[in-house]
PDB file of N, CA and C in Angstrom:
ATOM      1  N   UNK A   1      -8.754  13.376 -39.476  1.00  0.00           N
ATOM      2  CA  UNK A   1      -9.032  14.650 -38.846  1.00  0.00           C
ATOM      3  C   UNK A   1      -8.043  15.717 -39.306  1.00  0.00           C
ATOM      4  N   UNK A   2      -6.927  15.176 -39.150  1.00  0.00           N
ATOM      5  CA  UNK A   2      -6.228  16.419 -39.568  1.00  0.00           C
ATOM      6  C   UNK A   2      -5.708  16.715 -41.355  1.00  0.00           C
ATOM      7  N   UNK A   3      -6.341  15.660 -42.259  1.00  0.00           N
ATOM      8  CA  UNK A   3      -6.824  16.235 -43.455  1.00  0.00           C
ATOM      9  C   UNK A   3      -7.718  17.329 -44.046  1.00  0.00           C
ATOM     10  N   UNK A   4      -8.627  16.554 -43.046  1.00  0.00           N
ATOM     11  CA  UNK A   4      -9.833  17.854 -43.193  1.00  0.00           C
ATOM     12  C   UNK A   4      -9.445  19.252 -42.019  1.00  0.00           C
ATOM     13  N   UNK A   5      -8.626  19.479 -41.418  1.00  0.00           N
ATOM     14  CA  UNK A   5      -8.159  20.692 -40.709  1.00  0.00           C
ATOM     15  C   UNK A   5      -7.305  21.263 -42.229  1.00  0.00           C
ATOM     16  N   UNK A   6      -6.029  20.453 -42.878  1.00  0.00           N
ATOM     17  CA  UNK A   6      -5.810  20.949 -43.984  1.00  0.00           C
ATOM     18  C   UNK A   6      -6.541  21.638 -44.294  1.00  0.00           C
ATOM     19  N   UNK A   7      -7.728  20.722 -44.723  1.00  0.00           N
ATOM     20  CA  UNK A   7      -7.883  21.305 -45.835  1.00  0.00           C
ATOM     21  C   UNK A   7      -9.238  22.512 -45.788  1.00  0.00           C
ATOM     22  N   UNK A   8      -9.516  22.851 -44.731  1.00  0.00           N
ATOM     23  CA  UNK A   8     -10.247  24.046 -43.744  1.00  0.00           C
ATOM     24  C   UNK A   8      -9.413  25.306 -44.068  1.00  0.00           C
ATOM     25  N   UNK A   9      -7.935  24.696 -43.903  1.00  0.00           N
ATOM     26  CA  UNK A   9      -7.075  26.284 -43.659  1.00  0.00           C
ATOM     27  C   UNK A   9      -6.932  26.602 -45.204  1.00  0.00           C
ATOM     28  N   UNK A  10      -7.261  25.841 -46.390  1.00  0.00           N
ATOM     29  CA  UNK A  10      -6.857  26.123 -47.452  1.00  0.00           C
ATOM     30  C   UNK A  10      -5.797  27.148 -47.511  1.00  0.00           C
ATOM     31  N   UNK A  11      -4.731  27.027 -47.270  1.00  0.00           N
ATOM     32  CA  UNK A  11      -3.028  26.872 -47.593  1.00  0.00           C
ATOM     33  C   UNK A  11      -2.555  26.859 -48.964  1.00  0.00           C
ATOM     34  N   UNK A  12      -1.782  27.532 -49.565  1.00  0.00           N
ATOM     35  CA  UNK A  12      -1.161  27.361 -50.887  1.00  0.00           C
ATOM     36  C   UNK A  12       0.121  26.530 -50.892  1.00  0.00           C
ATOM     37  N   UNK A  13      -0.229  25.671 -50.190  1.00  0.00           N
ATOM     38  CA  UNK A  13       1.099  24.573 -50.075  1.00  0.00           C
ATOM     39  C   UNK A  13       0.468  23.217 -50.125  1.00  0.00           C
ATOM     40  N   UNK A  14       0.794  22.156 -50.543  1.00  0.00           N
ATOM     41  CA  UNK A  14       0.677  20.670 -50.617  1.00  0.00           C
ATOM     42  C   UNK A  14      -0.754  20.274 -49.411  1.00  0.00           C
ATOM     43  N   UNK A  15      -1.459  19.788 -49.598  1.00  0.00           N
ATOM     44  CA  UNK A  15      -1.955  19.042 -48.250  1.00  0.00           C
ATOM     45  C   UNK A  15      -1.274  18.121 -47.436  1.00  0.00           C
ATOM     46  N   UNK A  16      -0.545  17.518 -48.499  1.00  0.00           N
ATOM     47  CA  UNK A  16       1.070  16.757 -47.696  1.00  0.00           C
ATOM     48  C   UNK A  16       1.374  17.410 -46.892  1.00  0.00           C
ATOM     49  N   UNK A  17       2.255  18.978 -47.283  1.00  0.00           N
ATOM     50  CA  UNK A  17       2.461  19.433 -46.311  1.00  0.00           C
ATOM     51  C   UNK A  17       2.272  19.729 -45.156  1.00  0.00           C
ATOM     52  N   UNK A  18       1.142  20.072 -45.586  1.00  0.00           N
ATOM     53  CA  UNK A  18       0.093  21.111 -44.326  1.00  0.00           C
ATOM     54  C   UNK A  18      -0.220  19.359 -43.334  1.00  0.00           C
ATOM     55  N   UNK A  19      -0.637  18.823 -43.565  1.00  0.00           N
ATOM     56  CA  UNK A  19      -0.842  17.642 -42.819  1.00  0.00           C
ATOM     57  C   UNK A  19       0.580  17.113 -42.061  1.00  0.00           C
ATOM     58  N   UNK A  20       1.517  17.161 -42.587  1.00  0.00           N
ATOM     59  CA  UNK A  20       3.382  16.405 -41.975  1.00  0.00           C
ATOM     60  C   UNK A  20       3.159  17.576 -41.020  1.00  0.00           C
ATOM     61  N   UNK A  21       3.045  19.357 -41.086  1.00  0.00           N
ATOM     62  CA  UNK A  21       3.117  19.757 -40.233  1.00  0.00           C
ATOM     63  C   UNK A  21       2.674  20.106 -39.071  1.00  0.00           C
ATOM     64  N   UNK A  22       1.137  20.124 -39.090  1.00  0.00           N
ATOM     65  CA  UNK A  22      -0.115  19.579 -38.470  1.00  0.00           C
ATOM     66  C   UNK A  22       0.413  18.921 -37.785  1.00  0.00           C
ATOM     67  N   UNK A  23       0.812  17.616 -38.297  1.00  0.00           N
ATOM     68  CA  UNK A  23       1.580  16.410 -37.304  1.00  0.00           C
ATOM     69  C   UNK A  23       2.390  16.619 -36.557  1.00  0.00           C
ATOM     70  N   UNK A  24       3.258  17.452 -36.991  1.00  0.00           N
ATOM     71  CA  UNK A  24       4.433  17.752 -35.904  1.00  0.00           C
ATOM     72  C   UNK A  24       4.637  18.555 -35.025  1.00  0.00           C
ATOM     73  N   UNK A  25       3.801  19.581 -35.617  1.00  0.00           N
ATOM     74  CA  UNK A  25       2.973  20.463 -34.123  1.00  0.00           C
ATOM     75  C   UNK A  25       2.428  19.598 -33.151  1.00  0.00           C
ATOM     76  N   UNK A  26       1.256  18.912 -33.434  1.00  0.00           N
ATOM     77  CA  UNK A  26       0.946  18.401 -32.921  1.00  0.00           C
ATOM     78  C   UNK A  26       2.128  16.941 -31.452  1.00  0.00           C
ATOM     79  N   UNK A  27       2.815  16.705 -32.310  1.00  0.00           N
ATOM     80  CA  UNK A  27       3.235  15.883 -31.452  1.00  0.00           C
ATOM     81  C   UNK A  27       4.385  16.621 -29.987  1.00  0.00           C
ATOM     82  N   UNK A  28       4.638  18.256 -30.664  1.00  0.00           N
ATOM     83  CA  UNK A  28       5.059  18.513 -30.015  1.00  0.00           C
ATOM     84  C   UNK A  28       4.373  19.081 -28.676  1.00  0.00           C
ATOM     85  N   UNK A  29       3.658  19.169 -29.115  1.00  0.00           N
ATOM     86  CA  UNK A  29       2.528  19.497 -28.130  1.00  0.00           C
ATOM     87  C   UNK A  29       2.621  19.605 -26.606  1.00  0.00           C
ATOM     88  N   UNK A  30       2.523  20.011 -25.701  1.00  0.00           N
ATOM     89  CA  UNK A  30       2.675  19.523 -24.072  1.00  0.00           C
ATOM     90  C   UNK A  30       1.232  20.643 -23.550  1.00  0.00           C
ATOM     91  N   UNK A  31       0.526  19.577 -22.830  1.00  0.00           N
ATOM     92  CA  UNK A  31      -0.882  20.242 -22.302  1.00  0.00           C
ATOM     93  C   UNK A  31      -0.707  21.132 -21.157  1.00  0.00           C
ATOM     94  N   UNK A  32       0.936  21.043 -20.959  1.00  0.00           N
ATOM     95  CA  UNK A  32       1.547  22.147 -19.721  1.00  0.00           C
ATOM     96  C   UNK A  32       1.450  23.324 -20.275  1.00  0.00           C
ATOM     97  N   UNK A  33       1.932  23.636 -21.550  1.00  0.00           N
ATOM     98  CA  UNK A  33       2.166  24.847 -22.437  1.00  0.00           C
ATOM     99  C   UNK A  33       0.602  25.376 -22.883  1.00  0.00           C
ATOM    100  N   UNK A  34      -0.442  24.495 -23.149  1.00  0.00           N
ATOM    101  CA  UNK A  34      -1.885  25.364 -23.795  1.00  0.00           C
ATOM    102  C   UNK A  34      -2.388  25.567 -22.244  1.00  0.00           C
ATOM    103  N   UNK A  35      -2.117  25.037 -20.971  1.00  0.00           N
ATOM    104  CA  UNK A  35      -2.888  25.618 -19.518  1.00  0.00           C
ATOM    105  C   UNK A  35      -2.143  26.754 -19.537  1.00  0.00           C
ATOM    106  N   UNK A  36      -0.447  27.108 -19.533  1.00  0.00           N
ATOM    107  CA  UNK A  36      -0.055  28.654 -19.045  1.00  0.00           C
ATOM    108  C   UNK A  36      -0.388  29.412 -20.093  1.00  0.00           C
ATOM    109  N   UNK A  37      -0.416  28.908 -21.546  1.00  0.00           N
ATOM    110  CA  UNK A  37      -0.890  30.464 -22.415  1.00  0.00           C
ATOM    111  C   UNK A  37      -2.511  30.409 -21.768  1.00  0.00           C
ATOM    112  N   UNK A  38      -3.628  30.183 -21.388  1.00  0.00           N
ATOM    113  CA  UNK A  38      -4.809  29.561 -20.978  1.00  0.00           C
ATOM    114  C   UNK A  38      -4.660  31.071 -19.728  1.00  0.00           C
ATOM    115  N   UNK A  39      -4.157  30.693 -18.868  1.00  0.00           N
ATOM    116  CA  UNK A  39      -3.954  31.706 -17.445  1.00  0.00           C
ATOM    117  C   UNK A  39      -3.513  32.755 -17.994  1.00  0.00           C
ATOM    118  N   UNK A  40      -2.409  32.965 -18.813  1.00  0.00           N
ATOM    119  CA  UNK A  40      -2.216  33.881 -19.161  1.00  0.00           C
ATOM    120  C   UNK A  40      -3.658  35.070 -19.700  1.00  0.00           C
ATOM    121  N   UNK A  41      -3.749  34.685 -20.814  1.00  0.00           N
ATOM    122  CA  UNK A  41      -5.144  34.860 -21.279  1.00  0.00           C
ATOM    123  C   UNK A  41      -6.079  35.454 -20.495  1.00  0.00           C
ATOM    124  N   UNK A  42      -6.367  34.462 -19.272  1.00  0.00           N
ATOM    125  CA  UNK A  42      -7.548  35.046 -18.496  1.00  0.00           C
ATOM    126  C   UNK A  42      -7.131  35.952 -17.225  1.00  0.00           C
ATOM    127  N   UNK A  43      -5.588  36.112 -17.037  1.00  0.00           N
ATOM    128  CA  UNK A  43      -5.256  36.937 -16.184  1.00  0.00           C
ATOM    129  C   UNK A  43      -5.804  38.444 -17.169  1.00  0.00           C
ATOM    130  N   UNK A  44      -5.419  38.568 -18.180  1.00  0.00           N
ATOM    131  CA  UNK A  44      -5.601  39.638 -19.129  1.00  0.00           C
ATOM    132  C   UNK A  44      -7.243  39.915 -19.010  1.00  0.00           C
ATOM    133  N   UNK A  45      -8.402  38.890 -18.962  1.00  0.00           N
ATOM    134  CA  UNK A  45      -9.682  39.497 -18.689  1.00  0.00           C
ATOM    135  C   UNK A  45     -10.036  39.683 -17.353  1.00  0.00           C
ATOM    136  N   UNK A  46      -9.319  39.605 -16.296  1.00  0.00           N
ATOM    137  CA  UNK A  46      -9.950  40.262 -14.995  1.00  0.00           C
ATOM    138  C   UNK A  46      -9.295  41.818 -14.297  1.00  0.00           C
TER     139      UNK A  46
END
């Protein structure tokens, strides 16, 4: 999956790359942080 996200963003850097970092975004991840940008967001459409 996240080869083919690579390789979607077509990037002028390695797919290595783009994939190690993919990864490490990813792991940093916390589903606490995408709900408050989320509220945030929809405080802005009402």
């Amino acid at each position: 999956l996240l080869s083919e996200i690579s390789r979607a963003l077509k990037e002028k850097i390695s797919l290595k790359k783009t994939i190690d970092r993919l990864s490490r975004n990813l792991k940093n991840f916390d589903n606490k942080d995408f709900k408050s940008q989320n509220i945030e967001i929809l405080k802005g459409l009402v």
